[in-house]
Protein backbone atom coordinates (compact mmCIF):
# COMPACT_ATOMS: atom_id res chain seq x y z
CA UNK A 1 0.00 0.00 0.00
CA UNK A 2 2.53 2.20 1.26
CA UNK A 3 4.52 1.76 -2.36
CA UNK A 4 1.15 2.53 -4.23
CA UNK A 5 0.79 5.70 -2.57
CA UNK A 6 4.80 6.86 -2.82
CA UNK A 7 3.99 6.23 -7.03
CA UNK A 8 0.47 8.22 -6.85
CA UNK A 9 2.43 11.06 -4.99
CA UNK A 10 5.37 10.67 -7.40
CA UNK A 11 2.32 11.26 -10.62
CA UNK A 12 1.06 13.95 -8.88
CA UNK A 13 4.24 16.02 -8.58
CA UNK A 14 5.20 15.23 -11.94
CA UNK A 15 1.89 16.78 -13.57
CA UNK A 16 1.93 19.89 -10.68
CA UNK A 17 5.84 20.52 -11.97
CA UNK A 18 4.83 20.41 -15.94
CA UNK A 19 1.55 22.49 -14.93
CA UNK A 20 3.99 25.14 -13.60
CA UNK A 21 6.67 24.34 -16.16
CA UNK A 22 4.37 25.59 -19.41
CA UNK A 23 2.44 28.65 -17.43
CA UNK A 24 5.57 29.83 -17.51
CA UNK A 25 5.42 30.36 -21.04
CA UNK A 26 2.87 32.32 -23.45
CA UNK A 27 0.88 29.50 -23.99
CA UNK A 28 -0.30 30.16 -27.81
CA UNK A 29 3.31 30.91 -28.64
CA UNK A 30 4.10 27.43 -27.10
CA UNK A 31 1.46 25.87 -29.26
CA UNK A 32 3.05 27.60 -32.36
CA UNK A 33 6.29 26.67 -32.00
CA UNK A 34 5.48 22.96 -30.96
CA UNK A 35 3.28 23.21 -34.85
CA UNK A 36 6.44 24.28 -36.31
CA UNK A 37 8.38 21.37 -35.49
CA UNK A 38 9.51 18.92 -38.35
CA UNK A 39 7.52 15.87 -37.43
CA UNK A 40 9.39 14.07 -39.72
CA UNK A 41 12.24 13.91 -38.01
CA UNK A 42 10.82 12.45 -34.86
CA UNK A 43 10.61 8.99 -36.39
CA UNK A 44 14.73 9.32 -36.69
CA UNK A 45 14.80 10.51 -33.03
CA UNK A 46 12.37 7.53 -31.85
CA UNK A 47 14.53 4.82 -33.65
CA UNK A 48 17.70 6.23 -32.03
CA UNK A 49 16.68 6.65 -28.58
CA UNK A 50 15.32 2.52 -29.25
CA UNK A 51 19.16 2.11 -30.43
CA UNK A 52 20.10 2.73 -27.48
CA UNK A 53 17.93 0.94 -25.47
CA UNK A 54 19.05 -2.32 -28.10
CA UNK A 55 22.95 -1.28 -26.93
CA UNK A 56 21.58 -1.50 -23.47
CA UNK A 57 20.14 -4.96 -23.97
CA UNK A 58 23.65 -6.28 -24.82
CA UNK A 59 25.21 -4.23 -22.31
CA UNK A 60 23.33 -6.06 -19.89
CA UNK A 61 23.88 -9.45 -21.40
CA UNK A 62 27.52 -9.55 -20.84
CA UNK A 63 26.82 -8.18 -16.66
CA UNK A 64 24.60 -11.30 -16.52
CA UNK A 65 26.40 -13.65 -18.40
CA UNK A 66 29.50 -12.30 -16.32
CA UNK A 67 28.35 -13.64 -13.14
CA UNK A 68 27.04 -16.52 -14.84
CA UNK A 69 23.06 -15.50 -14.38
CA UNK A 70 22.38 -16.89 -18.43
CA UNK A 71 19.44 -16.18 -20.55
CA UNK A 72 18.12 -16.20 -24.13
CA UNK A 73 18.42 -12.65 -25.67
CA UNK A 74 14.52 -12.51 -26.01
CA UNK A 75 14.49 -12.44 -22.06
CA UNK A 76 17.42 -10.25 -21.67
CA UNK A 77 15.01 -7.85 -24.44
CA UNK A 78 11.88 -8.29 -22.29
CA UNK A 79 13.74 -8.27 -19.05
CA UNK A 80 16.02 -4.58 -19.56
CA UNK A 81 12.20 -3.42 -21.10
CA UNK A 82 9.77 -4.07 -18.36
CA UNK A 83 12.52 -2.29 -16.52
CA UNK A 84 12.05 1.10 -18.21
CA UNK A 85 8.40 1.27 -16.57
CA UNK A 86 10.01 2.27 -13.87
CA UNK A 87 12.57 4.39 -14.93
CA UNK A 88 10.72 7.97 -13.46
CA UNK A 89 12.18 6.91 -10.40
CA UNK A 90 15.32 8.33 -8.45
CA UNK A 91 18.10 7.67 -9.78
CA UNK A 92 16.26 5.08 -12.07
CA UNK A 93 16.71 2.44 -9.34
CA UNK A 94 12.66 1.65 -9.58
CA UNK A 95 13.94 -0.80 -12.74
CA UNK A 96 14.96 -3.21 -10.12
CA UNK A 97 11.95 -3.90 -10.46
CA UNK A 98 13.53 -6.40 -12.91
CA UNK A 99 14.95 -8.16 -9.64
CA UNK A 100 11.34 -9.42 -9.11
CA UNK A 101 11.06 -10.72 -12.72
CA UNK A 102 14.23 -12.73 -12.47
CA UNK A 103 13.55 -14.20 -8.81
CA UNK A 104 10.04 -15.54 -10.33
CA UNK A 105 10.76 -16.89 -13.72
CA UNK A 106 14.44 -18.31 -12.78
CA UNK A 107 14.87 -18.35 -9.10
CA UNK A 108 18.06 -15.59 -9.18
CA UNK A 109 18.59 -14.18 -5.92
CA UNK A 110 17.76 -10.44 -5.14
CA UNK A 111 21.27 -9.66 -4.22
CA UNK A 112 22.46 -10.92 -7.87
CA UNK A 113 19.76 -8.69 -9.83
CA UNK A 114 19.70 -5.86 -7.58
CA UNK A 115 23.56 -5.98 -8.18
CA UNK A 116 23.05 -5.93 -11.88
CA UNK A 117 20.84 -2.84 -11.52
CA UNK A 118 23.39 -0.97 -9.54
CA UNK A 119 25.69 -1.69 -11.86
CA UNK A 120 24.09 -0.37 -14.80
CA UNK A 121 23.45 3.19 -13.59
CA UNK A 122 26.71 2.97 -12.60
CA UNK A 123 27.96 2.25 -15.90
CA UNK A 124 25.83 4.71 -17.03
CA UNK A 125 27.34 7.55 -15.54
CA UNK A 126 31.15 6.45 -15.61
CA UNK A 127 29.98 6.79 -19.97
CA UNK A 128 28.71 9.90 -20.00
CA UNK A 129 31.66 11.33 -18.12
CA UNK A 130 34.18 11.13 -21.48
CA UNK A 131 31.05 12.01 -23.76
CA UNK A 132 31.07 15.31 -21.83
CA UNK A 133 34.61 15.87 -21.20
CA UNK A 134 35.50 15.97 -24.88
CA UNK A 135 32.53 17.62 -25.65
CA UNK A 136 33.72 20.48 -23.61
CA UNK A 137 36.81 20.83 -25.62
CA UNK A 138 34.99 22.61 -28.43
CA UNK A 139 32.43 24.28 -26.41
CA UNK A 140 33.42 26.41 -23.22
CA UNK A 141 30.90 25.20 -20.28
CA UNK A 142 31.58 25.93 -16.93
CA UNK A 143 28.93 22.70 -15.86
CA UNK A 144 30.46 20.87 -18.43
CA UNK A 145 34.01 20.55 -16.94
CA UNK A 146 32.25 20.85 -12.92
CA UNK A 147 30.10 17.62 -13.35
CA UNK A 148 32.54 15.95 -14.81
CA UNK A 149 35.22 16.34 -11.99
CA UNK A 150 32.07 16.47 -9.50
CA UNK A 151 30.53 12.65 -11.19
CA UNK A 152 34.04 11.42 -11.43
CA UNK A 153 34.87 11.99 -8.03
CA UNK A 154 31.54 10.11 -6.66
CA UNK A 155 32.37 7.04 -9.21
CA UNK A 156 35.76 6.77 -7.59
CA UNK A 157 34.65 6.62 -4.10
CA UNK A 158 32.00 4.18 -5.66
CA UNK A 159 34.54 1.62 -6.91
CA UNK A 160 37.04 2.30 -3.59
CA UNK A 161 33.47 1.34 -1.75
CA UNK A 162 32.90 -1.78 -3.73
CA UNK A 163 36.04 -3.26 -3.95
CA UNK A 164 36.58 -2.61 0.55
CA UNK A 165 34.26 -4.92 2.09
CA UNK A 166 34.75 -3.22 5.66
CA UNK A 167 33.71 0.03 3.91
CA UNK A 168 31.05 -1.60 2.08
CA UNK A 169 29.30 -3.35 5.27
CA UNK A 170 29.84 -0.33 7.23
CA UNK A 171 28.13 2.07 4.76
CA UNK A 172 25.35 -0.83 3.88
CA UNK A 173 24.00 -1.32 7.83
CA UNK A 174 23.16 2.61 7.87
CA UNK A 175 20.90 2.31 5.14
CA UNK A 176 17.04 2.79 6.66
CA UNK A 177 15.48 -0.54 5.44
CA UNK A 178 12.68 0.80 3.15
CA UNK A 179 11.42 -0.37 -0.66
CA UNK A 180 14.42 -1.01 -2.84
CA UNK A 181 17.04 -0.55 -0.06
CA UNK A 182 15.11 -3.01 2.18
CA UNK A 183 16.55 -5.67 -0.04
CA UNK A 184 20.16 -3.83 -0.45
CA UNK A 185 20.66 -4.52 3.46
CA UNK A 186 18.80 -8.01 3.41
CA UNK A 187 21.32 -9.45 0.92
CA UNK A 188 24.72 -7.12 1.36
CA UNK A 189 26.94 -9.74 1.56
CA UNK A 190 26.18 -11.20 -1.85
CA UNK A 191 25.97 -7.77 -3.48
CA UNK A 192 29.63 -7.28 -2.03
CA UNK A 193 30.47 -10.13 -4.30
CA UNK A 194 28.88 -9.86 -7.33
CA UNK A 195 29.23 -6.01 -7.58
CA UNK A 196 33.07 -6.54 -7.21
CA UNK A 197 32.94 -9.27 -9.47
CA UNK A 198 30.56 -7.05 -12.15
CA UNK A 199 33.31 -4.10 -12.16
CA UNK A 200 36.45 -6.40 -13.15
CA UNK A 201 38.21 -5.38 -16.08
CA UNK A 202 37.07 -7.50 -18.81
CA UNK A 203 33.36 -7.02 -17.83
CA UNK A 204 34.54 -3.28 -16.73
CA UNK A 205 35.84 -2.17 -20.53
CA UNK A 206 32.84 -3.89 -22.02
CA UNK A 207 30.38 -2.41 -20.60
CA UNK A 208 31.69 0.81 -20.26
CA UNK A 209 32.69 0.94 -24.28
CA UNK A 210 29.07 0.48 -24.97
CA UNK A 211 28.26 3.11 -22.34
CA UNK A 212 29.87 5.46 -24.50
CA UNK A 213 28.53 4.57 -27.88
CA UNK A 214 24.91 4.51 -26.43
CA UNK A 215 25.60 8.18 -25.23
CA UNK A 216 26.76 9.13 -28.33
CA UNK A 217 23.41 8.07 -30.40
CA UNK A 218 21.88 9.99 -27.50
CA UNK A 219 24.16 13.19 -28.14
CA UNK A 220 22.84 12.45 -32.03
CA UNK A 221 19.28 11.97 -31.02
CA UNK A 222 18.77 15.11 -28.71
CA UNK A 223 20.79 17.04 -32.30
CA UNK A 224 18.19 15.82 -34.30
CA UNK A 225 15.39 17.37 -31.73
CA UNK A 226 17.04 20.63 -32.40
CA UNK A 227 16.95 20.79 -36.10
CA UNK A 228 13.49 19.46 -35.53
CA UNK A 229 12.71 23.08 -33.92
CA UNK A 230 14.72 24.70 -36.82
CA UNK A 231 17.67 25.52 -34.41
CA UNK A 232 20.86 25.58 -35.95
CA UNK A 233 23.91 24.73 -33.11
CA UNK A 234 26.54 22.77 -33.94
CA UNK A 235 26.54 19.01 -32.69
CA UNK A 236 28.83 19.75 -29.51
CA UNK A 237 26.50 22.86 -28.21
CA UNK A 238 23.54 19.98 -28.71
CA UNK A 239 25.04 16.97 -26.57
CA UNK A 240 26.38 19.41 -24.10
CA UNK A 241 23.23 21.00 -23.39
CA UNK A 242 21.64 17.63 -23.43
CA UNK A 243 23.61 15.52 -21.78
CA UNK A 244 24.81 17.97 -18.90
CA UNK A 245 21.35 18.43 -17.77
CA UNK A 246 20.78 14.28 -17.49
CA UNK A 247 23.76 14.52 -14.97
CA UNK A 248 22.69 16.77 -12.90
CA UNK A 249 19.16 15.35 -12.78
CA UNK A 250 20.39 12.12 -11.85
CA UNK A 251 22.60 13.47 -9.06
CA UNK A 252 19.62 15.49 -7.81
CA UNK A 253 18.08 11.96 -6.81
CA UNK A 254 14.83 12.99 -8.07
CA UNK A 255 12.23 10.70 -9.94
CA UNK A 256 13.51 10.72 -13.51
CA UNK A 257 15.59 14.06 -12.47
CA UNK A 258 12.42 15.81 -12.77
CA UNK A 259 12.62 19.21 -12.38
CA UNK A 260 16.31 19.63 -12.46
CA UNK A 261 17.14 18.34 -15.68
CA UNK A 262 14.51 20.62 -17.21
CA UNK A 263 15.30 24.24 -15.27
CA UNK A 264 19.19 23.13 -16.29
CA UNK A 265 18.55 22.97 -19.79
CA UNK A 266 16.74 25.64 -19.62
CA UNK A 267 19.20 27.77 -18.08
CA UNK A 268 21.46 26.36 -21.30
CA UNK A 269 19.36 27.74 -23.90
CA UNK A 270 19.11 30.94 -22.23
CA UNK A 271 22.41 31.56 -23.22
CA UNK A 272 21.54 31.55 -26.77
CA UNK A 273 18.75 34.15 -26.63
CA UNK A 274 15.75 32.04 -27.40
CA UNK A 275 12.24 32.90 -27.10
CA UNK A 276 11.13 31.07 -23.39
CA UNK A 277 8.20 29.60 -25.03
CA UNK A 278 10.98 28.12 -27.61
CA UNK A 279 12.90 26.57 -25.21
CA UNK A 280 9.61 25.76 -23.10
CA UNK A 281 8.96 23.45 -26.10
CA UNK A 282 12.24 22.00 -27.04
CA UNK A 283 12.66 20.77 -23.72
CA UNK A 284 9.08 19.19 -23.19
CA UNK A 285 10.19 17.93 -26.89
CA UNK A 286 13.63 16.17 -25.92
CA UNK A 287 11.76 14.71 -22.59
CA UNK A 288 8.62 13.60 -24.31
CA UNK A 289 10.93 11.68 -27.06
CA UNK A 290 13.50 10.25 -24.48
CA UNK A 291 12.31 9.31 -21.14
CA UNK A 292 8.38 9.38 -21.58
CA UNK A 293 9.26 7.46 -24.84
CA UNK A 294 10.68 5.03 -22.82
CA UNK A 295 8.78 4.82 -20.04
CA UNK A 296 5.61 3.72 -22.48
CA UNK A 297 8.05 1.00 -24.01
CA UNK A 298 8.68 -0.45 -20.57
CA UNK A 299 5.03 -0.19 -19.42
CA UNK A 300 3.96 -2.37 -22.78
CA UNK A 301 6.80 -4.61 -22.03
CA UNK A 302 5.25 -5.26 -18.60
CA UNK A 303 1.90 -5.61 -19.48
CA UNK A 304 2.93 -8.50 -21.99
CA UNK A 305 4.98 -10.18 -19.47
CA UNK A 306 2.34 -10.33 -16.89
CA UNK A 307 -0.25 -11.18 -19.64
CA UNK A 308 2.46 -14.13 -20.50
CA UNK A 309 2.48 -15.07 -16.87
């Protein structure tokens, strides 16, 4: 009960901050500029942000297959979608949700999956890191260069945290023992394990090569959104004022970095002296195709498995 209340709370703030978010802007300007946008170009957009979810999938293959948890790549596909229901949540930790999945249909242990989980939002920001860094080389951002040092920072204590099982226990049996983290503490001792076994270096360049290349197709996603809006900034301003923003939203521990990913873009664009109902709409645009996009893959994926089941 108490979980379906924390996700009708969770809707609620999310339609209260868009409410705000577009009275903000002149709403018949916001109209016409969302009219003006080359629909067909969103296609191309859709197809790369499911790229990267298909990078994802194989990402994830070679974590499971690296601890030896095996499956067909039609469960991996179903497994990594149902996940992205759940992907609104902070820090995106709701898609161990897949933990549940994988304890029911092939008796894996929670500390293995929740592991897994862990590990890919922690691949997911060690990738990002080098997307931004050289980004930053050809345009000057302040943020750019401070969430880099600031993310890199956080992943190195991370890995000093994972690899010291003192450390690791220590930090682990403060943890209040609530939803997701309920199961962190109930099983730390295997999540010791397999999270130092999941960041060893075979497994470790893997996983973080394809980190990079799915943040790339990102990078040329979130470009084509701007030339969708007729904007014309140069590939590097695009990913850095994309990407940046997905940072800081995820260190914000929000659901889906809601609210902080959007006022930090914003405060991007202003730099380029757009209209606010213009950058009103590209954002709404780039979150609408990415994360909502998403989100309404992994909610068909879960319907169909618990139709299946």
């Amino acid at each position: 009960m108490q979980k379906k209340y924390l996700s009708i709370f969770g809707i609620i703030i999310i339609i209260i901050f868009y409410s705000v978010f577009l009275s903000i802007s002149d709403l018949g300007e916001f109209l016409k500029q969302m009219d003006s946008v080359k629909v067909e170009l969103i296609p191309i957009i859709l197809t790369l942000h499911f790229l990267v979810v298909i990078l994802r999938i194989f990402r994830q293959k070679i974590l499971f297959d690296s601890i030896k948890v095996e499956l067909s790549l039609k469960e991996h596909f179903m497994i990594h979608l149902s996940g992205l229901a759940l992907i609104m949540t902070p820090g995106g930790l709701g898609q161990s949700v897949k933990a549940v999945y994988l304890k029911e249909k092939k008796d894996i242990s929670y500390g293995k999956s929740i592991s897994l989980t862990l590990s890919e939002r922690f691949y997911d920001l060690l990738s990002i890191i080098p997307v931004i860094f050289v980004m930053s080389f050809f345009v000057d951002s302040f943020e750019a260069k401070l969430s880099s040092i600031l993310v890199s920072i956080l992943l190195i204590t991370i890995l000093i945290i994972v690899r010291n099982k003192k450390i690791f226990n220590s930090i682990i049996s403060k943890l209040p023992k609530i939803w997701i983290l309920k199961n962190i503490v109930e099983n730390s001792d295997e999540l010791f394990e397999v999270l130092k076994q999941l960041t060893l270096r075979k497994t470790f360049t893997s996983s973080f090569i394809i980190g990079i290349v799915s943040w790339i197709v990102v990078g040329i996603a979130f470009y084509y959104s701007f030339v969708a809006f007729n904007l014309e900034l140069t590939f590097f301003e695009t990913t850095i004022i994309s990407l940046v923003p997905i940072v800081i939203g995820t260190l914000s521990f929000l659901p889906g970095g809601i609210g902080a990913t959007e006022i930090t873009m914003m405060g991007f664009l202003s730099r380029y002296n757009l209209d606010n109902s213009l950058s009103s709409g590209l954002v709404l645009f780039t979150r609408i195709t990415s994360i909502w996009f998403l989100t309404l893959i992994g909610i068909i994926a879960t319907k169909i498995i618990l139709t299946k089941k």
